[in-house]
Protein backbone atom coordinates (compact mmCIF):
# COMPACT_ATOMS: atom_id res chain seq x y z
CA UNK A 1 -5.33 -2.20 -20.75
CA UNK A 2 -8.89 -1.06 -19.87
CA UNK A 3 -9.53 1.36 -17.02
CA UNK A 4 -11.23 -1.25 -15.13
CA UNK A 5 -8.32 -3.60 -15.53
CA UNK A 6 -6.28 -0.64 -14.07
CA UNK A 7 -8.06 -0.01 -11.01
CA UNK A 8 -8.03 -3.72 -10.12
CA UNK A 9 -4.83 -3.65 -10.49
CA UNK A 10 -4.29 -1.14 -7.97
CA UNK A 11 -6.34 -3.00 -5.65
CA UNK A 12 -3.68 -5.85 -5.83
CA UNK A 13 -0.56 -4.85 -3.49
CA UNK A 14 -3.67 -3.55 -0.85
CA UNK A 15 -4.81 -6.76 -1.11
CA UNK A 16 -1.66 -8.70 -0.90
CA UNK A 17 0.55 -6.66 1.52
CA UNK A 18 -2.66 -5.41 3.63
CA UNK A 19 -3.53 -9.57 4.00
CA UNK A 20 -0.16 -10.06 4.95
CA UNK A 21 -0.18 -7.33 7.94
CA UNK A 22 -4.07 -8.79 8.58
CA UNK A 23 -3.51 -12.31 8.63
CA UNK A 24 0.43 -12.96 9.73
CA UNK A 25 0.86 -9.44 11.75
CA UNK A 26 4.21 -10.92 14.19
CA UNK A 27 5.51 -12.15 10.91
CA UNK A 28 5.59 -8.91 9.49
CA UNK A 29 6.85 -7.47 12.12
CA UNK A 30 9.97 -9.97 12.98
CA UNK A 31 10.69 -8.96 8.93
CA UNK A 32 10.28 -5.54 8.49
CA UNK A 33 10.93 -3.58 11.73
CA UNK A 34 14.75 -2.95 12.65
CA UNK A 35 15.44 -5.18 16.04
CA UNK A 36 15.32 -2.06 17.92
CA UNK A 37 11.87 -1.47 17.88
CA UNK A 38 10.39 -4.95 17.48
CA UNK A 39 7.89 -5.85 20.51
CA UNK A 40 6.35 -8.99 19.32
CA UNK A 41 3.38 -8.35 21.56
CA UNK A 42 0.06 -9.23 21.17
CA UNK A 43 -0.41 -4.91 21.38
CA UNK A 44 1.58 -4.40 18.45
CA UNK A 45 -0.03 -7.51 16.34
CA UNK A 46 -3.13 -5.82 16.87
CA UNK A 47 -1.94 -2.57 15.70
CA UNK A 48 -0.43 -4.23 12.62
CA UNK A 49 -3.53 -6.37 12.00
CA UNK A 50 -5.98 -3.19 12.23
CA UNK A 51 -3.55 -1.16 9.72
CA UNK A 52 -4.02 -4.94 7.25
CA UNK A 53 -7.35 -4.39 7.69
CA UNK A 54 -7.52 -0.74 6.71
CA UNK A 55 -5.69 -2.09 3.17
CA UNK A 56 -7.83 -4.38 2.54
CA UNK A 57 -10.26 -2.37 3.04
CA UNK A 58 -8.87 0.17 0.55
CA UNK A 59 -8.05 -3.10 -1.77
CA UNK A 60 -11.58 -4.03 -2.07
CA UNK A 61 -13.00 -0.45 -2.83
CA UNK A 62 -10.35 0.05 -5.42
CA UNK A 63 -11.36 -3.53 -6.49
CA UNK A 64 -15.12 -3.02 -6.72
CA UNK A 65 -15.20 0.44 -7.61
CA UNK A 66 -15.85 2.26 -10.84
CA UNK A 67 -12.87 4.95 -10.76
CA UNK A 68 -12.82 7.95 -13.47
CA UNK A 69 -10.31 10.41 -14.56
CA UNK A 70 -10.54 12.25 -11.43
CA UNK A 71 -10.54 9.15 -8.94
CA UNK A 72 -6.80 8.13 -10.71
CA UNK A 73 -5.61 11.49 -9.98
CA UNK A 74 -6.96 12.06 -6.51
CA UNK A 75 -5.37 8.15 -6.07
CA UNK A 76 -2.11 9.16 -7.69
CA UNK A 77 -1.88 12.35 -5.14
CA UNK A 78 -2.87 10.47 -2.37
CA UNK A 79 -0.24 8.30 -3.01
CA UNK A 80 2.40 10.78 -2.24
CA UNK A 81 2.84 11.03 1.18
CA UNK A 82 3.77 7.14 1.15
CA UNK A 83 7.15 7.55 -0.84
CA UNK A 84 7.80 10.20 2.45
CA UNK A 85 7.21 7.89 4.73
CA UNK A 86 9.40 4.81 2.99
CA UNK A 87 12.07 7.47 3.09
CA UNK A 88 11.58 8.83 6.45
CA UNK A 89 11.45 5.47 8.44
CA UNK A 90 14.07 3.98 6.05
CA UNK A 91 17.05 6.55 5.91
CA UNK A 92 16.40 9.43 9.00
CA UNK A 93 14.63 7.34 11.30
CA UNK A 94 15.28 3.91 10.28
CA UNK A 95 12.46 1.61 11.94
CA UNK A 96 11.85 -0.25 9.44
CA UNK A 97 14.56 -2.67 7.46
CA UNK A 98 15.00 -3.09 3.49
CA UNK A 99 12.09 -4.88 3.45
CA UNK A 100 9.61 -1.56 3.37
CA UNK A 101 11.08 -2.06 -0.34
CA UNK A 102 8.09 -4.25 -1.29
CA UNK A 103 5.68 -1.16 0.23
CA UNK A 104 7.76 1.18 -2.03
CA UNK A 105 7.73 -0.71 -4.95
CA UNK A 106 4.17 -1.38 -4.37
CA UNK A 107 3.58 2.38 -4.04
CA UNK A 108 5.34 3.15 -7.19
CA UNK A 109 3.73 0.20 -9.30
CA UNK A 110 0.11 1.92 -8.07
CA UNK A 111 1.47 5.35 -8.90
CA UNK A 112 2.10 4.43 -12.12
CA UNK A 113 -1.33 2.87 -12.66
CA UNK A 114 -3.03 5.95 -11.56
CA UNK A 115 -1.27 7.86 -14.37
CA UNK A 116 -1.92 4.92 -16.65
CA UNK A 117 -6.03 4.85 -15.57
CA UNK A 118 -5.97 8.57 -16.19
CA UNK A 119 -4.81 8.99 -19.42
CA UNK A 120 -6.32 5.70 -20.57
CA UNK A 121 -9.46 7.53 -19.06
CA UNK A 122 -9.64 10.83 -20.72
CA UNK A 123 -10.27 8.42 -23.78
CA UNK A 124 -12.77 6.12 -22.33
């Protein structure tokens, strides 16, 4: 697997999940937020829509980009903070249902691309 291939790769669940949140926001909210604090509003499709749009976004650099050794790192430690977030609003604050699986199994798939694309890197 080719850097390149890597970082496209990675660009895949931003794509995917961020489209989701962009283009079906009250779907993805009736499915992933506990009852609780569901409002179904037109305010909180926006919200979710705007947050799609920031992954895809992120998708389409990570897409288009050329990333080196130091981008997959940088990636791979920005991706941190996510796996305390799935955790936080999952088990102490639980807002959001089993379904925030797919954003931590996303999180960890793109993890372990970044430490794919930066060995594969140090060779490139």
């Amino acid at each position: 697997m080719t850097p390149l291939l890597i970082q496209r790769l990675i660009s895949v669940p931003f794509l995917g999940l961020g489209g989701w949140c962009l283009f079906f926001p009250s779907m993805v909210e009736k499915l992933t937020l506990q009852p609780a604090y569901q409002h179904n509003s037109e305010t909180s499709a926006l919200l979710i829509g705007c947050f799609g749009a920031q992954a895809v976004l992120s998708g389409l650099f990570a897409y288009f980009s050329r990333f080196t050794r130091t981008t997959f790192l940088v990636y791979a430690i920005a991706l941190l903070p996510f796996f305390w977030f799935n955790y936080w609003f999952v088990f102490v604050t639980p807002m959001f249902n089993s379904w925030l699986a797919l954003d931590f199994v996303s999180n960890l798939a793109m993890l372990a691309l970044c430490v794919l694309g930066w060995r594969k890197s140090a060779s490139a």
